[in-house]
Protein backbone atom coordinates (compact mmCIF):
# COMPACT_ATOMS: atom_id res chain seq x y z
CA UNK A 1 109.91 22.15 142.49
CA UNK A 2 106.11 21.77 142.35
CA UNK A 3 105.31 18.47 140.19
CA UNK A 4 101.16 19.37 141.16
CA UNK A 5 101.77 22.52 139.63
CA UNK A 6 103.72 21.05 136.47
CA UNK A 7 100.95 18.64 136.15
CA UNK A 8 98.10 21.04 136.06
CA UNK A 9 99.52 22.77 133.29
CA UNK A 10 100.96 19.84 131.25
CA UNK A 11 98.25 17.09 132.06
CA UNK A 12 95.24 16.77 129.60
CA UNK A 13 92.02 18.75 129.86
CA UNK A 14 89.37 17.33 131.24
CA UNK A 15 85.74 18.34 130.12
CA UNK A 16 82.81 17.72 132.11
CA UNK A 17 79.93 16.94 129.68
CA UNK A 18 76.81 17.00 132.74
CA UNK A 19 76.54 17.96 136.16
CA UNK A 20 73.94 16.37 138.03
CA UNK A 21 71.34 18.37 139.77
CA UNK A 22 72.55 17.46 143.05
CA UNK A 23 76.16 18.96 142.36
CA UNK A 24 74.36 22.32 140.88
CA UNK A 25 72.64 22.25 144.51
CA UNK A 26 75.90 21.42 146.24
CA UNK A 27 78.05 24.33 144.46
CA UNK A 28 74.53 26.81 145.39
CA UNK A 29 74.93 25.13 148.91
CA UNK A 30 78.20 26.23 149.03
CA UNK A 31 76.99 29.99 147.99
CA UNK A 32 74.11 30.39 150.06
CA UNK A 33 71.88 30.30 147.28
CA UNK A 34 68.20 29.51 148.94
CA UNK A 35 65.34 30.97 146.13
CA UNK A 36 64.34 28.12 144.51
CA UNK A 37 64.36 30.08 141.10
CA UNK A 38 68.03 30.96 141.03
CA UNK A 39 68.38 27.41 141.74
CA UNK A 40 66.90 26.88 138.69
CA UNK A 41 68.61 29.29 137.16
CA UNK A 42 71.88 27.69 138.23
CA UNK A 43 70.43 24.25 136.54
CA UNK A 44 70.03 26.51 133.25
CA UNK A 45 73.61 27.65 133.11
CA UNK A 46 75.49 24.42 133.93
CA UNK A 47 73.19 22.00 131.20
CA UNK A 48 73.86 24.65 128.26
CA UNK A 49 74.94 22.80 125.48
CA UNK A 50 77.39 25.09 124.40
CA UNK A 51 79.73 25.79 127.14
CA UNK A 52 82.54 23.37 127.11
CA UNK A 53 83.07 22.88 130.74
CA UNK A 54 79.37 23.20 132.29
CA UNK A 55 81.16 23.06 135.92
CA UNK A 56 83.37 25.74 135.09
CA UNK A 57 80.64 27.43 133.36
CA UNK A 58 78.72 27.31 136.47
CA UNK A 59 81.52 28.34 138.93
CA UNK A 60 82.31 31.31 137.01
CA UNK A 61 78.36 32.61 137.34
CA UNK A 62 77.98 31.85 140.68
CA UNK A 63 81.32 34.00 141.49
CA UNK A 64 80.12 37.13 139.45
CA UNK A 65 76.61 36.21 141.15
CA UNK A 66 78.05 36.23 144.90
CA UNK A 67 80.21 40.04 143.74
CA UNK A 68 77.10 41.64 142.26
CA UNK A 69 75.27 40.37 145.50
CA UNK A 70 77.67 42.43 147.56
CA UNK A 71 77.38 39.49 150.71
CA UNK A 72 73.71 39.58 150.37
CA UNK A 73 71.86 36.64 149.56
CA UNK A 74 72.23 35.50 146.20
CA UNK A 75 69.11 36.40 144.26
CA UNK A 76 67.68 35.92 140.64
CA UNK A 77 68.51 38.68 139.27
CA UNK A 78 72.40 38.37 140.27
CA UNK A 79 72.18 35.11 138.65
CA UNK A 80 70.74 36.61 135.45
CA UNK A 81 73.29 39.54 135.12
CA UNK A 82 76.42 37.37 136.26
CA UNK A 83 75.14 34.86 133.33
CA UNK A 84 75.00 38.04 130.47
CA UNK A 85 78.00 39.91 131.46
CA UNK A 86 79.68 36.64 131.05
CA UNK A 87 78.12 36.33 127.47
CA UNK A 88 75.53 33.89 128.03
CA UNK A 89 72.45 33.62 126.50
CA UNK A 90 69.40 35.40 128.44
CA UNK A 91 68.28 32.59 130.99
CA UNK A 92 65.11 32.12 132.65
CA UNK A 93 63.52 34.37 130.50
């Protein structure tokens, strides 16, 4: 029996009201994510006031980002249609 897997589904949910700049750069880090204006981008999407979970939010952009990139380097515009498809407001313009 898996208690951690009990727990995840039973314990309370957790929302994360801010994520600092320097995790936004960590999780873009972590995705290879070097143009300074998806960068920004990234900023846009996890300080949205109306996503519950900005780090989720943000995790869920950068995934669609790194598909539509096709293991190319993440660029602006895969930041921008990862962020509509997934019903966001237009970002960065």
């Amino acid at each position: 029996f898996d208690m951690d897997a009990l727990a995840s589904r039973t314990g309370p949910v957790r929302y994360i009201k801010s994520v600092p700049a320097e995790d936004v750069g960590a999780f873009a880090d972590a995705y290879g994510v070097a143009e300074k204006e998806a960068r920004a981008l990234l900023e846009q999407v996890a300080a949205r006031p109306s996503a519950p979970n900005r780090l989720w939010a943000l995790t869920r952009v950068l995934r669609l980002a790194h598909a539509e990139a096709n293991g190319r380097q993440i660029r602006p515009t895969h930041v921008r249609e990862a962020a509509r498809a997934l019903g966001e407001k237009i970002i960065g313009g």
